[in-house]
PDB file of N, CA and C in Angstrom:
ATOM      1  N   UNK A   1      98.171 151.443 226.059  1.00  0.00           N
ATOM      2  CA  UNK A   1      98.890 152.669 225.817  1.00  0.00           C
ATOM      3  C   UNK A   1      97.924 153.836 225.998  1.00  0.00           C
ATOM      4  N   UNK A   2      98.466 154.968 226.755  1.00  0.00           N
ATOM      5  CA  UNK A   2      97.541 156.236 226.432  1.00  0.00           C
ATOM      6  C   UNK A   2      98.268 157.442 226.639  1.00  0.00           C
ATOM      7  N   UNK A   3      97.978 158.727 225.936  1.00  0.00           N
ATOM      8  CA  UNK A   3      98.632 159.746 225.712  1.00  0.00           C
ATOM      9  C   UNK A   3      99.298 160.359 226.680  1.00  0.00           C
ATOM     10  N   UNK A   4     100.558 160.213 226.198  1.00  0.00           N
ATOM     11  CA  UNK A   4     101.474 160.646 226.997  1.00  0.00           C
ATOM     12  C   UNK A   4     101.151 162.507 227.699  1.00  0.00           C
ATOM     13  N   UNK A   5     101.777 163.004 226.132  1.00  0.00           N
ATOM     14  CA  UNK A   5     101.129 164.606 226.446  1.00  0.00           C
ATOM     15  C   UNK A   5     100.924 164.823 225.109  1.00  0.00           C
ATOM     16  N   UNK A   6     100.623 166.178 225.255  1.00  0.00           N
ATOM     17  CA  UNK A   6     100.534 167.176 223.371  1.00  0.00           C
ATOM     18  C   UNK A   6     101.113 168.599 223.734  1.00  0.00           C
ATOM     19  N   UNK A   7     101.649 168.665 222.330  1.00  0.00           N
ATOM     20  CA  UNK A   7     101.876 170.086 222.017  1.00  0.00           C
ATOM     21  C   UNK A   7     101.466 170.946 221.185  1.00  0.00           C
ATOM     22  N   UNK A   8     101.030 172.129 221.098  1.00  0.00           N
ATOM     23  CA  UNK A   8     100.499 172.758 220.416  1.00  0.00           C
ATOM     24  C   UNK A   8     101.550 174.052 220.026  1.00  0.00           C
ATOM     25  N   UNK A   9     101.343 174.792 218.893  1.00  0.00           N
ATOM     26  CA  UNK A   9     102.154 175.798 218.583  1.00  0.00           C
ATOM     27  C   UNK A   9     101.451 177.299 218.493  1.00  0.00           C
ATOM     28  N   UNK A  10     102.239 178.080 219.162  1.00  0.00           N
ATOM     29  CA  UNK A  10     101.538 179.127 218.679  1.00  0.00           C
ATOM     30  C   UNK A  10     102.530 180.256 218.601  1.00  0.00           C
ATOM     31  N   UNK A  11     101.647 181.394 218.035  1.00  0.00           N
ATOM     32  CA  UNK A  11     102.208 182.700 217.614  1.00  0.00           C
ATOM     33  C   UNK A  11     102.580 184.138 218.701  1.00  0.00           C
ATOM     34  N   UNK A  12     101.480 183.328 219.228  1.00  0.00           N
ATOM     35  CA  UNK A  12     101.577 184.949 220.446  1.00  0.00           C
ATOM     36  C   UNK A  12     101.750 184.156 221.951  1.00  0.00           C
ATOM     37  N   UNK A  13     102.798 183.819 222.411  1.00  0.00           N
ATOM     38  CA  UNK A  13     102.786 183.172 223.571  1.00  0.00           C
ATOM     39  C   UNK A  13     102.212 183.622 224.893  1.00  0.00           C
ATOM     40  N   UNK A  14     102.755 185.210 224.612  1.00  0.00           N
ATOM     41  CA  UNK A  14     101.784 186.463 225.579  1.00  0.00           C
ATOM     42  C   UNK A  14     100.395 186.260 225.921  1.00  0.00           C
ATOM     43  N   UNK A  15      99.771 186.048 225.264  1.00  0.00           N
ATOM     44  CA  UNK A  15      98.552 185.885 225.272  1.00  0.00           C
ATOM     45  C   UNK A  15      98.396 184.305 225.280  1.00  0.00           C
ATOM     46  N   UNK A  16      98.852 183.180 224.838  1.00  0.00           N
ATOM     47  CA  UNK A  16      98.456 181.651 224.851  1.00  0.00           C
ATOM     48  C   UNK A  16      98.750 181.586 226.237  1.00  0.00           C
ATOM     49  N   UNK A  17      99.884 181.712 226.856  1.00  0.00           N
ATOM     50  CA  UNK A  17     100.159 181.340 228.202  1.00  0.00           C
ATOM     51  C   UNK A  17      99.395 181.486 229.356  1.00  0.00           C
ATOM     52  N   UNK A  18      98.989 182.682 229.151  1.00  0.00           N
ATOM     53  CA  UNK A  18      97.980 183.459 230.368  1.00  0.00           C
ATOM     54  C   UNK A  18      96.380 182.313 230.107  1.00  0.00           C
ATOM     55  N   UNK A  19      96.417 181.818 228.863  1.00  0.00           N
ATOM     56  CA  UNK A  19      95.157 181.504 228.304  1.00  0.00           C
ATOM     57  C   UNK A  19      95.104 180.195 229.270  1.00  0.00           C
ATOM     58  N   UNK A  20      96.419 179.262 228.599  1.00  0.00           N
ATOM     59  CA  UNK A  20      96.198 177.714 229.330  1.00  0.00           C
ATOM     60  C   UNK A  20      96.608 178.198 230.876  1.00  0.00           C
ATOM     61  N   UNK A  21      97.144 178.649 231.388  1.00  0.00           N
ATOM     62  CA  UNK A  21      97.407 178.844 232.564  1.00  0.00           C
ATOM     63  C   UNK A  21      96.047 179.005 233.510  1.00  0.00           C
ATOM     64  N   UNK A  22      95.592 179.893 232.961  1.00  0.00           N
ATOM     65  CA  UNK A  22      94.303 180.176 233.816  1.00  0.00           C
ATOM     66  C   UNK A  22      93.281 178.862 233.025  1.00  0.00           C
ATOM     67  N   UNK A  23      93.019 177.956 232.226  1.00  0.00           N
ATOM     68  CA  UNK A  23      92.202 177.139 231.600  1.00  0.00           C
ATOM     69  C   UNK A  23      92.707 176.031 232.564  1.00  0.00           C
ATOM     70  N   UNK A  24      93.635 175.425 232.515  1.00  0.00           N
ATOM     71  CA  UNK A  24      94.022 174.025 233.332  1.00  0.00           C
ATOM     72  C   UNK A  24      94.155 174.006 234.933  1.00  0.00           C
ATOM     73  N   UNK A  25      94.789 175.468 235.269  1.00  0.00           N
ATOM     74  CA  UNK A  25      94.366 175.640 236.748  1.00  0.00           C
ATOM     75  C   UNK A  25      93.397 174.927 237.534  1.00  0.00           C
ATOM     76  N   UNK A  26      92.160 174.972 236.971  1.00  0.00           N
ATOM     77  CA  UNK A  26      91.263 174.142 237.834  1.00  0.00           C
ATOM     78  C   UNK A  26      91.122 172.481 238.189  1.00  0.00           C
ATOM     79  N   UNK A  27      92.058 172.028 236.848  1.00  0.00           N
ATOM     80  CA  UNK A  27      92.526 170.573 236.836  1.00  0.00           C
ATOM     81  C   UNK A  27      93.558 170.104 237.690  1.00  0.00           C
ATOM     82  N   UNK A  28      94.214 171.324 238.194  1.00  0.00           N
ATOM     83  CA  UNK A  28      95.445 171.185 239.336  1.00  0.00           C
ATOM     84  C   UNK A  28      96.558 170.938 237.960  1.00  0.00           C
ATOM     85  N   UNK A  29      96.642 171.364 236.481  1.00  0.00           N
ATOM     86  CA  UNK A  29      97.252 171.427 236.370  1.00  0.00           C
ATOM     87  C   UNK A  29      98.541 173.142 235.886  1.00  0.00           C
ATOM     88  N   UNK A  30      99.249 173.186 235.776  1.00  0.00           N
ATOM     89  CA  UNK A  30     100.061 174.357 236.235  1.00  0.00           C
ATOM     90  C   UNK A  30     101.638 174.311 235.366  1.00  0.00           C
ATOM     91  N   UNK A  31     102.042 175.292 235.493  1.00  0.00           N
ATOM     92  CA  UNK A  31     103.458 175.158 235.098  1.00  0.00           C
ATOM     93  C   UNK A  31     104.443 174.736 235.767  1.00  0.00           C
ATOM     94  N   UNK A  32     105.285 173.341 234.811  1.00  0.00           N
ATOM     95  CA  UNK A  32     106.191 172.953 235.321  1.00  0.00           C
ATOM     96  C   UNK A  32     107.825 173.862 234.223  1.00  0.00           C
ATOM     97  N   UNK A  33     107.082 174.385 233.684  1.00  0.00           N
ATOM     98  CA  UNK A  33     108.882 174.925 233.255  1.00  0.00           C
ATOM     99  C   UNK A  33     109.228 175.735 231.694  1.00  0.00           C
ATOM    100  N   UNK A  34     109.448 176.143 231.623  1.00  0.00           N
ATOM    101  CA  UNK A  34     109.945 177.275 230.429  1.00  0.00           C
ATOM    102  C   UNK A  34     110.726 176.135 229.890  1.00  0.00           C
ATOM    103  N   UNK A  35     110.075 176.364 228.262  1.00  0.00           N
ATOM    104  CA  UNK A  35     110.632 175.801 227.069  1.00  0.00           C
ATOM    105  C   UNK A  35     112.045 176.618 226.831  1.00  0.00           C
ATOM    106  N   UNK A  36     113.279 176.022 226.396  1.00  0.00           N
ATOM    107  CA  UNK A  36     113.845 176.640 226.349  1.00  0.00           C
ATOM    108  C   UNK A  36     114.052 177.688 224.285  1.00  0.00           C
ATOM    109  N   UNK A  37     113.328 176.173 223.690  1.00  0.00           N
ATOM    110  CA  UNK A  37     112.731 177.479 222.470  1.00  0.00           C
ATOM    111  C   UNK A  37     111.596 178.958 222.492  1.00  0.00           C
ATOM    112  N   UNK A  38     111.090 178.623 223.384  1.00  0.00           N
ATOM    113  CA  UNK A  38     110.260 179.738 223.662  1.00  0.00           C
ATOM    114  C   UNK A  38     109.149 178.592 224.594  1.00  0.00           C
ATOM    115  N   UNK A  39     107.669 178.909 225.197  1.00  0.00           N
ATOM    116  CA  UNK A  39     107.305 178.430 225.368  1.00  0.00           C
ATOM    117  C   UNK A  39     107.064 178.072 226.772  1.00  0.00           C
ATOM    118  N   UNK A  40     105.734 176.939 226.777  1.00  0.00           N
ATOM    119  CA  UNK A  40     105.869 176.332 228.505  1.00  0.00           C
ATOM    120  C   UNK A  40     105.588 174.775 228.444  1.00  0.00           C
ATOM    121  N   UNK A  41     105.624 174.463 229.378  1.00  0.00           N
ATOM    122  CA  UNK A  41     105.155 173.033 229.445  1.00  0.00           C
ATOM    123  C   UNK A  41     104.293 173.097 230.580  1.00  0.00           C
ATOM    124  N   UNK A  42     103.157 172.588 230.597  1.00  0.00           N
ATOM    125  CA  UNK A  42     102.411 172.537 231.236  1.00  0.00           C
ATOM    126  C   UNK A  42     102.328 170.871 231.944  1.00  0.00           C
ATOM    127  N   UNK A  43     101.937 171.001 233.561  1.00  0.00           N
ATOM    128  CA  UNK A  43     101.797 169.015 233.564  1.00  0.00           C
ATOM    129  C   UNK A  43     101.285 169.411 235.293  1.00  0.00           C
ATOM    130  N   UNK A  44     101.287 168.298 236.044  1.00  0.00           N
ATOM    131  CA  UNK A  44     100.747 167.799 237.403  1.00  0.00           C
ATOM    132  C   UNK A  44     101.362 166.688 237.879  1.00  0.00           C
ATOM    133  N   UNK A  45     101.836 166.401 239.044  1.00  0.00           N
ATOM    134  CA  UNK A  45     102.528 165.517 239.340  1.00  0.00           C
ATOM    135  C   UNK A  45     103.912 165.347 239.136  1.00  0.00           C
ATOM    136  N   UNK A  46     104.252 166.176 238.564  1.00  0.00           N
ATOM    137  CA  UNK A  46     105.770 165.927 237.692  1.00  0.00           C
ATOM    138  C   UNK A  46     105.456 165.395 236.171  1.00  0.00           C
ATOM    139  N   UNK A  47     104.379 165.472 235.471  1.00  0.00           N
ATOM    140  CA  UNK A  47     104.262 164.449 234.340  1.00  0.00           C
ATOM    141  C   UNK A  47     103.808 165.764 233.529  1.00  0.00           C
ATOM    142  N   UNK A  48     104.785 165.719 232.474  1.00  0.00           N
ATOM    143  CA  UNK A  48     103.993 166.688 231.357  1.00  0.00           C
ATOM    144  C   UNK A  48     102.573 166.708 230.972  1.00  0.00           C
ATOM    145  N   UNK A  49     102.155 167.335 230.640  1.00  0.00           N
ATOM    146  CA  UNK A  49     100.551 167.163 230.457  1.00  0.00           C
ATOM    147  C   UNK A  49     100.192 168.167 228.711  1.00  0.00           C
ATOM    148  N   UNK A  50     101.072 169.309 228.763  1.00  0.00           N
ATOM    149  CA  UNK A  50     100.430 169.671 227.386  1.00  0.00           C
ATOM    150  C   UNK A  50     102.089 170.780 227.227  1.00  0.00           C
ATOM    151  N   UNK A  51     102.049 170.815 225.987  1.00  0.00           N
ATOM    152  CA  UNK A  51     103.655 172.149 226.008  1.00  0.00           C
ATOM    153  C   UNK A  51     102.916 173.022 224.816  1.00  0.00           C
ATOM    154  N   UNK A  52     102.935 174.663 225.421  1.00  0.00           N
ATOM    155  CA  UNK A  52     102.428 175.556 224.742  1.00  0.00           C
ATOM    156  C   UNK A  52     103.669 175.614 224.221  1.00  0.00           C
ATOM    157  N   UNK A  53     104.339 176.093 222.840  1.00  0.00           N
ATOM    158  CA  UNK A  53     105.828 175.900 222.476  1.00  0.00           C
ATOM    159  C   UNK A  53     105.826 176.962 221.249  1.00  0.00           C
ATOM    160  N   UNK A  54     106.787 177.594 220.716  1.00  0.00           N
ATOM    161  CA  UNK A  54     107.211 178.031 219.619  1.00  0.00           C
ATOM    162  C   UNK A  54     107.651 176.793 218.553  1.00  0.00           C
ATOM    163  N   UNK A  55     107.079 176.998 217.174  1.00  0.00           N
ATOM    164  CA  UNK A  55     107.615 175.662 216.522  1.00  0.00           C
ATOM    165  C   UNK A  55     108.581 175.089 216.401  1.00  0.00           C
ATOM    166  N   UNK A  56     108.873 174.058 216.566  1.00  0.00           N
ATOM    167  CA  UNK A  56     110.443 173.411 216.699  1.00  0.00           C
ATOM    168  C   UNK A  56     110.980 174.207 215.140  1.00  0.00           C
ATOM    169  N   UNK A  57     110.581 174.386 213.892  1.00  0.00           N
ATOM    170  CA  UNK A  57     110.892 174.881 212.607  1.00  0.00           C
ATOM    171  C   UNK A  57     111.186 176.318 212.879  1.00  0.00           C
ATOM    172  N   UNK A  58     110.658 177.094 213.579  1.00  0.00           N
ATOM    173  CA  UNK A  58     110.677 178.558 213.562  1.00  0.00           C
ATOM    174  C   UNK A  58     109.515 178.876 212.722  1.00  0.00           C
ATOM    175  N   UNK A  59     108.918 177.984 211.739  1.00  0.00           N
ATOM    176  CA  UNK A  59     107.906 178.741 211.225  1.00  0.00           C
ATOM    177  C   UNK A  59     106.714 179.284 211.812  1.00  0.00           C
ATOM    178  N   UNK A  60     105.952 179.877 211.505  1.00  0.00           N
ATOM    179  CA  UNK A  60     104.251 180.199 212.216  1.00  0.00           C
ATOM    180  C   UNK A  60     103.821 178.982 212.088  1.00  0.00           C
ATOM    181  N   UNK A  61     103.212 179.012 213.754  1.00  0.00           N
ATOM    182  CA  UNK A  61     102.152 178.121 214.138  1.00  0.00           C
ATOM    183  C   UNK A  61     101.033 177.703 213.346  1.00  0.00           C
ATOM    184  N   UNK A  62     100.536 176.668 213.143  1.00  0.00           N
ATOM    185  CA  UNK A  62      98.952 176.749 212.483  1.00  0.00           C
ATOM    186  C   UNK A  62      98.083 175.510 213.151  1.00  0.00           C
ATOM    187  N   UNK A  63      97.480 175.811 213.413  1.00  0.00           N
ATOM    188  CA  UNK A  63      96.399 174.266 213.617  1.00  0.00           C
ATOM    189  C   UNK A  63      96.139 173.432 212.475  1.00  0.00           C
ATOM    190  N   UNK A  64      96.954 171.939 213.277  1.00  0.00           N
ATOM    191  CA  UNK A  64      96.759 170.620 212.453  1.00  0.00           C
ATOM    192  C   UNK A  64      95.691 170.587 211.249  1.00  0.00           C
ATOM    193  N   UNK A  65      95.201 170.156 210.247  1.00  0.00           N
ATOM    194  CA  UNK A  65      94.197 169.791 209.895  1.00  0.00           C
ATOM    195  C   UNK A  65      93.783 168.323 210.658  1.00  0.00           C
ATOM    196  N   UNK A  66      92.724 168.289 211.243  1.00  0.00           N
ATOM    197  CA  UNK A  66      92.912 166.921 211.667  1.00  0.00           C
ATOM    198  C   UNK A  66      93.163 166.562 213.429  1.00  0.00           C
ATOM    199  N   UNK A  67      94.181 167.454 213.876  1.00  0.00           N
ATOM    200  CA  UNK A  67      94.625 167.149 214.804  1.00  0.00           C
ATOM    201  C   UNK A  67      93.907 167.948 216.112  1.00  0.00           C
ATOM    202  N   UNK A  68      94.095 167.397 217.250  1.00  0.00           N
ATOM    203  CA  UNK A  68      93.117 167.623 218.353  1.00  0.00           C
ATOM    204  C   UNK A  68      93.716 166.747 219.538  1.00  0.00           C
ATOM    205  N   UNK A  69      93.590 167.960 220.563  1.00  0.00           N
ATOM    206  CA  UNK A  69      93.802 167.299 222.009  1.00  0.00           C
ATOM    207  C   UNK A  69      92.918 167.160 222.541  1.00  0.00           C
ATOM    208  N   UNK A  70      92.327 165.786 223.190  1.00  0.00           N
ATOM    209  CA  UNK A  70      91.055 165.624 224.189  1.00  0.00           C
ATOM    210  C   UNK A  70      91.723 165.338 225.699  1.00  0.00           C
ATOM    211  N   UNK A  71      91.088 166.090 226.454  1.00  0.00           N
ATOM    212  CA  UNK A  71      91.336 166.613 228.048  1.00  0.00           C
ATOM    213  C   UNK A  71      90.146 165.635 228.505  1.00  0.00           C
ATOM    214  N   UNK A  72      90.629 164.674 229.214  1.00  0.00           N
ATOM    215  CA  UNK A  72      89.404 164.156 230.527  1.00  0.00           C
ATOM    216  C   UNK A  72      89.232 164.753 231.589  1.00  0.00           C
ATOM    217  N   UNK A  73      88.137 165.121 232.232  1.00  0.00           N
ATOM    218  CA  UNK A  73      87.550 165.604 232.750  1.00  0.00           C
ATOM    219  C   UNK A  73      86.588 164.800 234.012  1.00  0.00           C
ATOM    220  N   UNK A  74      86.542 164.822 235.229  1.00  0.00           N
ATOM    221  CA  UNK A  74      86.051 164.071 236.036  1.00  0.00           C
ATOM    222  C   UNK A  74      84.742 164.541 236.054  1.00  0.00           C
ATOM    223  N   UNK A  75      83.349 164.865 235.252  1.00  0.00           N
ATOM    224  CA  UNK A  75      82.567 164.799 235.185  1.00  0.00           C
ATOM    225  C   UNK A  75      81.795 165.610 234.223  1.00  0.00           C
ATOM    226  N   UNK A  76      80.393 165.440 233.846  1.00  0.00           N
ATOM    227  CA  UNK A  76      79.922 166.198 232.797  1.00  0.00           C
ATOM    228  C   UNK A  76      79.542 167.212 233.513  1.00  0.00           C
ATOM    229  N   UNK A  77      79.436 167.957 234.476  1.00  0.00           N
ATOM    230  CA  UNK A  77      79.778 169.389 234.760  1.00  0.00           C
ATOM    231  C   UNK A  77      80.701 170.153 234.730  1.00  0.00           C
ATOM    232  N   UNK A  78      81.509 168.954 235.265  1.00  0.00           N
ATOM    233  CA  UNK A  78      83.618 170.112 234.880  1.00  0.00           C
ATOM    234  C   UNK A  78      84.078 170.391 233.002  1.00  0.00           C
ATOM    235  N   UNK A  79      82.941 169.139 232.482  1.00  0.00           N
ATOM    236  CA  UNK A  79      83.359 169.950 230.853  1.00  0.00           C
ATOM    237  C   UNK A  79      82.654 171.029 230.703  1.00  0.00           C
ATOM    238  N   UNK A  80      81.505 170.944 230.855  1.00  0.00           N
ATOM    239  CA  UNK A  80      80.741 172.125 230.936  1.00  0.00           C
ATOM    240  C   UNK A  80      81.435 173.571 231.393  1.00  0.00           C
ATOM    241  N   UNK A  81      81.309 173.455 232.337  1.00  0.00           N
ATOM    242  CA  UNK A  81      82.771 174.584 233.123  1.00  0.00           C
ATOM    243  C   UNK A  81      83.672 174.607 232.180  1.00  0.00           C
ATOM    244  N   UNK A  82      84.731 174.164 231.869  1.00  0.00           N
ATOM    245  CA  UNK A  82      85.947 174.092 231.162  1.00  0.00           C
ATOM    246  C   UNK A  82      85.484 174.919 230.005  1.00  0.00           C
ATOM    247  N   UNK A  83      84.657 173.979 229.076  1.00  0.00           N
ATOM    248  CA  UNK A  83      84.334 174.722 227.909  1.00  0.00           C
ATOM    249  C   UNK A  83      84.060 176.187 228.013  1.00  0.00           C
ATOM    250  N   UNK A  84      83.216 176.740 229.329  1.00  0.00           N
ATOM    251  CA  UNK A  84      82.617 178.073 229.455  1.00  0.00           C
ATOM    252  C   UNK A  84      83.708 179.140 229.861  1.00  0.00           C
ATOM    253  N   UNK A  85      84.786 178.331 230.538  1.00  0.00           N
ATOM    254  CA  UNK A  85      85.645 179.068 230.710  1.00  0.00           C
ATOM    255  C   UNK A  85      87.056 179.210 229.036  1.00  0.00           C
ATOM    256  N   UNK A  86      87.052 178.266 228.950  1.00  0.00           N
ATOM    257  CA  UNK A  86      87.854 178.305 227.836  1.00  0.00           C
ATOM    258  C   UNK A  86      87.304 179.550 226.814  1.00  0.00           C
ATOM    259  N   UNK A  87      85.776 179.531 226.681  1.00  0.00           N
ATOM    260  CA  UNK A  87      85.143 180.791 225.423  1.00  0.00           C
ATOM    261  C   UNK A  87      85.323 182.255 226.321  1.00  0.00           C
ATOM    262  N   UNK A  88      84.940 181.896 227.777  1.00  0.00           N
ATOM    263  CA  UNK A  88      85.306 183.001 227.959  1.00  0.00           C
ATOM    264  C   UNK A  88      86.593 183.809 228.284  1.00  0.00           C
ATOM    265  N   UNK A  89      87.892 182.717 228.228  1.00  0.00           N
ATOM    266  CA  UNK A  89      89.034 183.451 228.034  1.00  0.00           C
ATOM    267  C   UNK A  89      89.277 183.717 226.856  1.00  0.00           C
ATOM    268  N   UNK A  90      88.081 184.178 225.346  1.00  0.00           N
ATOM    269  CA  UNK A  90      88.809 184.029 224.007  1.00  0.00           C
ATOM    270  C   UNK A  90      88.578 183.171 223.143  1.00  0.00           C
ATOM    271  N   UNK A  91      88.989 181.892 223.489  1.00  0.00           N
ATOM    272  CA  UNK A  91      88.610 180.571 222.544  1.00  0.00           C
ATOM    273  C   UNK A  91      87.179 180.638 221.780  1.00  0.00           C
ATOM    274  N   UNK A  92      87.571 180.087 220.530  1.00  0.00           N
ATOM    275  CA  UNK A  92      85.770 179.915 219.865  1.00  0.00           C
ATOM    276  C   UNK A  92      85.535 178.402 220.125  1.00  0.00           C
ATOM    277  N   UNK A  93      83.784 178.391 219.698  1.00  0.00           N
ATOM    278  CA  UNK A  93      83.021 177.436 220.094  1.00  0.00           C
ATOM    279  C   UNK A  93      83.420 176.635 219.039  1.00  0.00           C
ATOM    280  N   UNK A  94      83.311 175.116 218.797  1.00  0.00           N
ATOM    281  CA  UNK A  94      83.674 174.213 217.738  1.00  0.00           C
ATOM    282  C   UNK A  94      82.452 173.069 217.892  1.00  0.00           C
ATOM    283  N   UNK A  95      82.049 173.139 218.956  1.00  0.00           N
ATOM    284  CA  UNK A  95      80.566 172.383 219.359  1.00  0.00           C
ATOM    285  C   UNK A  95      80.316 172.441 221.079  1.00  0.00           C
ATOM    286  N   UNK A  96      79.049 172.844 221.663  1.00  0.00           N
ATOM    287  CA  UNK A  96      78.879 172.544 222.939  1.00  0.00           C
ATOM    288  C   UNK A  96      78.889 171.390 223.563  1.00  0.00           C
ATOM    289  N   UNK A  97      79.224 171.429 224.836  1.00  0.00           N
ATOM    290  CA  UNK A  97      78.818 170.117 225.362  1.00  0.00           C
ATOM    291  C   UNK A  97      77.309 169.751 225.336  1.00  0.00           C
ATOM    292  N   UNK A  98      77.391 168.117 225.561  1.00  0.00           N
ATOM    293  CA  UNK A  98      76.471 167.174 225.136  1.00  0.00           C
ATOM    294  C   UNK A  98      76.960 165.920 224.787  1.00  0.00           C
ATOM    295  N   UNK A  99      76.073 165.143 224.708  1.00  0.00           N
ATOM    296  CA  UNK A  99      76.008 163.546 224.394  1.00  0.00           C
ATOM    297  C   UNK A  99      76.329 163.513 223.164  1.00  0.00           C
ATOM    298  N   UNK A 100      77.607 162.637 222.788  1.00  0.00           N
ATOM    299  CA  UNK A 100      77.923 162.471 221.202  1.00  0.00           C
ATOM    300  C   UNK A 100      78.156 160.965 221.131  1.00  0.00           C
ATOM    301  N   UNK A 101      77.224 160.458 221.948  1.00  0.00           N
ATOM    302  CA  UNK A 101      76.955 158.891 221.653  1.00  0.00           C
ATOM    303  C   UNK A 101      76.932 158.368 223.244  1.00  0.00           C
ATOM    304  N   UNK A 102      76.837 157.157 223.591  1.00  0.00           N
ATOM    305  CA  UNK A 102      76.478 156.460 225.223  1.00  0.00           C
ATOM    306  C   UNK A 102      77.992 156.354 225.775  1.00  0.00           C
ATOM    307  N   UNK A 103      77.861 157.372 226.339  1.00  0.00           N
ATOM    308  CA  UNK A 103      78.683 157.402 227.706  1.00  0.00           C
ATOM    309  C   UNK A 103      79.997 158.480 227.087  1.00  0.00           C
ATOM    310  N   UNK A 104      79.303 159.028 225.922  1.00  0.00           N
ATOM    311  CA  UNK A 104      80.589 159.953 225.611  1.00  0.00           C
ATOM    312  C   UNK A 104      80.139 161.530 225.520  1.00  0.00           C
ATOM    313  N   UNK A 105      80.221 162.097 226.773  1.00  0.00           N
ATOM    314  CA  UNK A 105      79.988 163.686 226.616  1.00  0.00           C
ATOM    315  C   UNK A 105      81.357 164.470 226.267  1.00  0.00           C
ATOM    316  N   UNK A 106      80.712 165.552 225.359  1.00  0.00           N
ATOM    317  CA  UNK A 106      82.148 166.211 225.001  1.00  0.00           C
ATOM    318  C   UNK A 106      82.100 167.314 224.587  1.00  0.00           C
ATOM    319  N   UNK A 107      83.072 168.273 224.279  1.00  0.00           N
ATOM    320  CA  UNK A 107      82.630 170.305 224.155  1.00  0.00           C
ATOM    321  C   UNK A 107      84.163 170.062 222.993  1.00  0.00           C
ATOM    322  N   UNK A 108      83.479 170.825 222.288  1.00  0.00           N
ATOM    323  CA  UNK A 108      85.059 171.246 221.377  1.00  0.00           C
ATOM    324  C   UNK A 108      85.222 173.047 221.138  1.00  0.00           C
ATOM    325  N   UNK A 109      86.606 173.218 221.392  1.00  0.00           N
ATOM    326  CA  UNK A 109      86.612 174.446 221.466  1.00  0.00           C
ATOM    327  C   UNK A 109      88.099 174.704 220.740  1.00  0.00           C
ATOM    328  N   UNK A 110      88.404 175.728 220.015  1.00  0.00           N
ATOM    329  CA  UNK A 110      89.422 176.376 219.832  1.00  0.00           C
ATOM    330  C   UNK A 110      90.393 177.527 220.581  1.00  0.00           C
ATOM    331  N   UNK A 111      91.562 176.935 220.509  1.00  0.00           N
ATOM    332  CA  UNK A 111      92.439 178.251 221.416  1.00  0.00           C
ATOM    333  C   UNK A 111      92.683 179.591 220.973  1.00  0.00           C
ATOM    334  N   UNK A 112      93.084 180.308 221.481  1.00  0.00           N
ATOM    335  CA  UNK A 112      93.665 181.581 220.900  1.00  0.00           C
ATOM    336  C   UNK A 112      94.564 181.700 219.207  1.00  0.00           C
ATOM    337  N   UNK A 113      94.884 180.143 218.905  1.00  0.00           N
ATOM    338  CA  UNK A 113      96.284 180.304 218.099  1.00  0.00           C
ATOM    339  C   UNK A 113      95.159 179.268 216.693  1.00  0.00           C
ATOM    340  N   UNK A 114      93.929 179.089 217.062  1.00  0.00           N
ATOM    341  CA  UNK A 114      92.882 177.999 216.012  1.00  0.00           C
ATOM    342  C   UNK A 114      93.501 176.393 216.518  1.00  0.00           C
ATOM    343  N   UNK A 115      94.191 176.108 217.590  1.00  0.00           N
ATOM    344  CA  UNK A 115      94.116 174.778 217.855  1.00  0.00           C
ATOM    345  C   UNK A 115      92.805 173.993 218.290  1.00  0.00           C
ATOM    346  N   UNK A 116      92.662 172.528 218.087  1.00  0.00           N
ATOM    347  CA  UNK A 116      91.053 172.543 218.405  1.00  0.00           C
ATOM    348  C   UNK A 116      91.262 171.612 219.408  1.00  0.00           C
ATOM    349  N   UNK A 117      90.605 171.830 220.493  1.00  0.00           N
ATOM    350  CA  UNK A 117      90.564 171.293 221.955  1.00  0.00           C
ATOM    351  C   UNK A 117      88.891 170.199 221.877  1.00  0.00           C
ATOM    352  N   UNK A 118      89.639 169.253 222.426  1.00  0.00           N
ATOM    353  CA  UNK A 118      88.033 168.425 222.916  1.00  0.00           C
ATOM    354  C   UNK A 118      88.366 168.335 224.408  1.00  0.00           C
ATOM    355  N   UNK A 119      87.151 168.563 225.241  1.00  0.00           N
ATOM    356  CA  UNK A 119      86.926 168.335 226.632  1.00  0.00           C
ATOM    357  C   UNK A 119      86.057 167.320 227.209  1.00  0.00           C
ATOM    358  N   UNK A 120      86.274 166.496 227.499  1.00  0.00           N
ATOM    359  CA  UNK A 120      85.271 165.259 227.789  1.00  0.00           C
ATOM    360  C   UNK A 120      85.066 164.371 228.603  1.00  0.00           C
ATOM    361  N   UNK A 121      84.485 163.836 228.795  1.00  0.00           N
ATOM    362  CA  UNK A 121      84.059 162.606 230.051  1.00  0.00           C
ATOM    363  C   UNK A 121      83.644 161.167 229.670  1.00  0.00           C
ATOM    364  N   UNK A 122      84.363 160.474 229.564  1.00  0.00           N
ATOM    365  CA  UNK A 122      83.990 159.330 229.282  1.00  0.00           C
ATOM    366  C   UNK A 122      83.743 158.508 230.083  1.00  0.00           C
ATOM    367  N   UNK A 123      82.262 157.727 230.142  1.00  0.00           N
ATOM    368  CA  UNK A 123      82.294 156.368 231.396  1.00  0.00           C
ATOM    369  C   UNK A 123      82.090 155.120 230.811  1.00  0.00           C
TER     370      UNK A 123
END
């Protein structure tokens, strides 16, 4: 089994959208379609890949305690990249990339809305 997609919630879509849009771009991935609660879905191939969304509750967004999306990455330079681009659209740092054990490089970063992103390469 492996992850289908994720969703994350946020408050200011204005600003989240433009964020992942220009962040996954370089993965070839892109928008496949307007949420019809608010929102996008993001994916490649036809396959969902992540949905920026208004909360299914209506309440404000918050980041999981706990919870986290990890993005693979085809090499320990494209996390590198990713991560640099992710801080510099906004996002804070949560740890740089680097070795967090044999054969697992990885960058953690937060979005615009405090969701916490891992970027990584595993061999």
């Amino acid at each position: 089994m492996i992850l289908s997609y994720a969703t994350v919630g946020s408050n200011n879509l204005e600003k989240s959208i433009p964020f992942f849009t220009q962040l996954l771009a370089k993965g070839g991935v892109g928008k496949l379609a307007d949420h019809p609660r608010g929102g996008v879905l993001f994916g490649k191939d036809g396959k969902i890949v992540l949905g920026v969304l208004t909360p299914f509750d209506r309440q404000a967004a918050s980041p999981g305690n706990g919870a986290m999306v990890a993005l693979e990455l085809p090499s320990q330079g494209a996390v590198d990249e990713f991560h640099a681009q992710a801080l510099a659209l906004g996002g804070t740092d949560e740890g740089a990339p680097g070795e967090r054990g044999p054969g697992f490089y990885m960058s953690y970063f937060r979005d615009l809305d405090g969701n916490k992103f891992c970027a990584c390469h595993l061999n």
